[in-house]
N, C-alpha and C. Protein backbone atom coordinates (compact mmCIF):
# COMPACT_ATOMS: atom_id res chain seq x y z
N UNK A 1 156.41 57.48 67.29
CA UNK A 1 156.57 56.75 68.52
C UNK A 1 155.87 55.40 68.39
N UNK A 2 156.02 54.29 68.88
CA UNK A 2 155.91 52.87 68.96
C UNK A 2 155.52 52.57 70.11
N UNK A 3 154.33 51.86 70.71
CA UNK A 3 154.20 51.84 72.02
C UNK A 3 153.76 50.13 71.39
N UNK A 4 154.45 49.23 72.67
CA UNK A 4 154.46 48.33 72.67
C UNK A 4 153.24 47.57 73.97
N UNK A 5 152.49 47.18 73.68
CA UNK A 5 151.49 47.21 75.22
C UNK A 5 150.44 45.86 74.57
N UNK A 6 149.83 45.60 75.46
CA UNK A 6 148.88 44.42 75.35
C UNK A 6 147.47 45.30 75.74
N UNK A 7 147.81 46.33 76.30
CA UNK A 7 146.40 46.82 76.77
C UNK A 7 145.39 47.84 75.33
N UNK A 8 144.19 47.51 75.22
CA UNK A 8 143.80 47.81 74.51
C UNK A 8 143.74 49.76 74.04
N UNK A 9 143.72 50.16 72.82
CA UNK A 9 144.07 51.61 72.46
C UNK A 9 142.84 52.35 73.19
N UNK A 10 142.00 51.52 73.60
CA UNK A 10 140.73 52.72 74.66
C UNK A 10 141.11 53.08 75.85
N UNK A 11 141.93 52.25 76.32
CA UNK A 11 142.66 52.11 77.49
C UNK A 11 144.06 52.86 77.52
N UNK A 12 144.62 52.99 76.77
CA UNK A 12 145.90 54.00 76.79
C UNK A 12 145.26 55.12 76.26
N UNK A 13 144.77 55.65 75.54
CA UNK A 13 143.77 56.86 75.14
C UNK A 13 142.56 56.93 75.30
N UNK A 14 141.76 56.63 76.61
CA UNK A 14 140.19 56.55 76.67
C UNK A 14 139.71 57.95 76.45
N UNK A 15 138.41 58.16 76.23
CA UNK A 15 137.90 59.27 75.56
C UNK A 15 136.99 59.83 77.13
N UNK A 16 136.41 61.02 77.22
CA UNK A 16 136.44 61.72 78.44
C UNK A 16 135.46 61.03 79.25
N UNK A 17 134.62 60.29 78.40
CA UNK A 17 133.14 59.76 79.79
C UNK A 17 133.53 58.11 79.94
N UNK A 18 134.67 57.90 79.05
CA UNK A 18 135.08 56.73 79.75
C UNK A 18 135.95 56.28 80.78
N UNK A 19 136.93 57.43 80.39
CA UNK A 19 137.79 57.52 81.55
C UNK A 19 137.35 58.03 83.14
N UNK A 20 136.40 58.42 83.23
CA UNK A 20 135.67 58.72 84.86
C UNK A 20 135.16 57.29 85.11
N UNK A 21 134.78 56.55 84.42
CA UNK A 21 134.22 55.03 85.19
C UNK A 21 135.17 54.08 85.52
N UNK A 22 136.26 53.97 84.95
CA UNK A 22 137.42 52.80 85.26
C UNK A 22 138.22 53.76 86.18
N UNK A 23 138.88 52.86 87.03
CA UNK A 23 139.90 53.02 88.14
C UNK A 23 140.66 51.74 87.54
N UNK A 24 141.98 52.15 87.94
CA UNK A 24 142.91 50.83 88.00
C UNK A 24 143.22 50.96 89.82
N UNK A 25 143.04 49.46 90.26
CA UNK A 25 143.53 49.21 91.88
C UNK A 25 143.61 48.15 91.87
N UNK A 26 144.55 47.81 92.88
CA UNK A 26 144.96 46.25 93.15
C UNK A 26 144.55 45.96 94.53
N UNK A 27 144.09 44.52 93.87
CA UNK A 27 143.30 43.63 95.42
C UNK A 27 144.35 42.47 95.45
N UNK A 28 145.12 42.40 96.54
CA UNK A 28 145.10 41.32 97.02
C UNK A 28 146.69 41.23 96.14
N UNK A 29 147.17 42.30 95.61
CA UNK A 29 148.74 42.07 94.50
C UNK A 29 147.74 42.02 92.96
N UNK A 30 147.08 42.00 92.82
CA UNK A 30 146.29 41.82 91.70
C UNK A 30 145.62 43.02 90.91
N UNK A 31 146.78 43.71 89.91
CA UNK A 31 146.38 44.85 89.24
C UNK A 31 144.75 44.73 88.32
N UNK A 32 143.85 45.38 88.66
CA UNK A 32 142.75 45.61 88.00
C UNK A 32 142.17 46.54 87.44
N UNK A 33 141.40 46.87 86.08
CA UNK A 33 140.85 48.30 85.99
C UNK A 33 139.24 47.47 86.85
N UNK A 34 138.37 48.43 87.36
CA UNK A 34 137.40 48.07 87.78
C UNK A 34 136.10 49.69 87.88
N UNK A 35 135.26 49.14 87.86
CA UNK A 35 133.97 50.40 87.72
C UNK A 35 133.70 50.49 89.76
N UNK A 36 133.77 52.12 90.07
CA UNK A 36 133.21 51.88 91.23
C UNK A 36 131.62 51.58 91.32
N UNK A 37 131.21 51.20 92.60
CA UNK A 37 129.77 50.87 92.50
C UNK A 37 129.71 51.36 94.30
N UNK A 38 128.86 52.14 94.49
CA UNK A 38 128.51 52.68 95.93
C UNK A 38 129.92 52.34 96.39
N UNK A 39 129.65 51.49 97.29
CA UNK A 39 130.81 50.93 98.59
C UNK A 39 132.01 49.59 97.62
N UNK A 40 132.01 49.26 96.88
CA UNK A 40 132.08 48.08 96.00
C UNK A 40 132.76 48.11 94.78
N UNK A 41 133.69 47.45 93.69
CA UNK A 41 133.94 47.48 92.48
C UNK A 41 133.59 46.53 92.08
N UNK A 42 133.62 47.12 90.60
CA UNK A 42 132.71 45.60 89.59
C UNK A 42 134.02 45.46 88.89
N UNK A 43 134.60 44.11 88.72
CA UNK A 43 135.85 43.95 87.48
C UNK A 43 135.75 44.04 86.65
N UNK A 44 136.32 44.91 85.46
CA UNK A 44 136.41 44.97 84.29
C UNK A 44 137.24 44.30 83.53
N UNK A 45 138.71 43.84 83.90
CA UNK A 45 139.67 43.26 83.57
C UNK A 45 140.81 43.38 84.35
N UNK A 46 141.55 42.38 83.98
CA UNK A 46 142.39 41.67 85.21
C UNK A 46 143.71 42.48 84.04
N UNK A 47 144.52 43.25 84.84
CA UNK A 47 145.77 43.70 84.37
C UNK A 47 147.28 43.24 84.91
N UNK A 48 147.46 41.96 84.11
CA UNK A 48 148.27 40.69 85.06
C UNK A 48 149.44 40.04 84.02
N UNK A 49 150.34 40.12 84.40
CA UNK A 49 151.23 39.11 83.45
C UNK A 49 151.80 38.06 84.26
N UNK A 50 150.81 37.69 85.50
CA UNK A 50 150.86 36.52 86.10
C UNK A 50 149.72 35.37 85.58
N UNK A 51 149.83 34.20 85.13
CA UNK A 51 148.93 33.61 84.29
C UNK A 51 147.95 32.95 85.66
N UNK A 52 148.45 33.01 86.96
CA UNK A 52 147.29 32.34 87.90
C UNK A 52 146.38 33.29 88.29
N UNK A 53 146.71 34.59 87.95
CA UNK A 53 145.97 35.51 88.38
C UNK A 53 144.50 35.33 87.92
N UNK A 54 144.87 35.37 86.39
CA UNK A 54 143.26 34.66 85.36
C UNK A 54 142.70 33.68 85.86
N UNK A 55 143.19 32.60 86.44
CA UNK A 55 142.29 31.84 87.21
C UNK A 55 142.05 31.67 89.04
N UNK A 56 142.18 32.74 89.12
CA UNK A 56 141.16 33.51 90.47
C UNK A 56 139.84 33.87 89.91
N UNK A 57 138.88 33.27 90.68
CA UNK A 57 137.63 33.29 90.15
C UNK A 57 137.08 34.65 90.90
N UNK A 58 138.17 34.90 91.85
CA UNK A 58 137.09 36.05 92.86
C UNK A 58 137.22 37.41 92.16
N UNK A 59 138.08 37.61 90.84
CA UNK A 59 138.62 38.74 90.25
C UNK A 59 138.22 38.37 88.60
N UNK A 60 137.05 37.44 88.38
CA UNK A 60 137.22 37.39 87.02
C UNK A 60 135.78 38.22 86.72
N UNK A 61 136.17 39.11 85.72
CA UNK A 61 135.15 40.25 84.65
C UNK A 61 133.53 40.19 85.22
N UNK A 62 133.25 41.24 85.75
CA UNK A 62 131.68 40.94 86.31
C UNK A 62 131.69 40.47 87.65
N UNK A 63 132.27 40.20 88.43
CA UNK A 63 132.29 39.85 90.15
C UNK A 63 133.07 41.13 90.56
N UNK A 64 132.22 41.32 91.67
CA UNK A 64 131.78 42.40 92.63
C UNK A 64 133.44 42.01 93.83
N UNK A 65 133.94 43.30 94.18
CA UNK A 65 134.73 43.45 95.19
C UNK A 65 135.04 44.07 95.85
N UNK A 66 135.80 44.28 97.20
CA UNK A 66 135.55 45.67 98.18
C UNK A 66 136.94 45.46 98.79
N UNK A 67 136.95 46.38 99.12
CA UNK A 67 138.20 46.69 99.96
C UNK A 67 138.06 47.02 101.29
């Protein structure tokens, strides 16, 4: 099988204590994996094949967000 993807092989096969910390959810139309934090997510990476998405500063790697 051939899987064609941009997303990294930890991420299509994460291993068991990694996969409990990432969520994928979208803010705002804006697919993200992100770590929960209490009330809050921290971004991990922006999952986008929109190129303005990357330059939203309120969703870039390390800034805090809530729903």
């Amino acid at each position: 099988m051939i899987l064609y993807t941009v997303m990294p092989h930890e991420h299509i096969y994460p291993q068991a204590e990694q996969a409990s910390s990432l969520e994928l959810v979208s803010w705002n139309g804006i697919p993200l994996f992100a770590e929960r934090e209490e009330h809050r997510y921290k971004v991990v990476r922006i999952i986008s094949t929109d190129p303005s998405h990357y330059l939203n500063e309120q969703v870039t790697p390390g800034q805090f967000i809530s729903f």
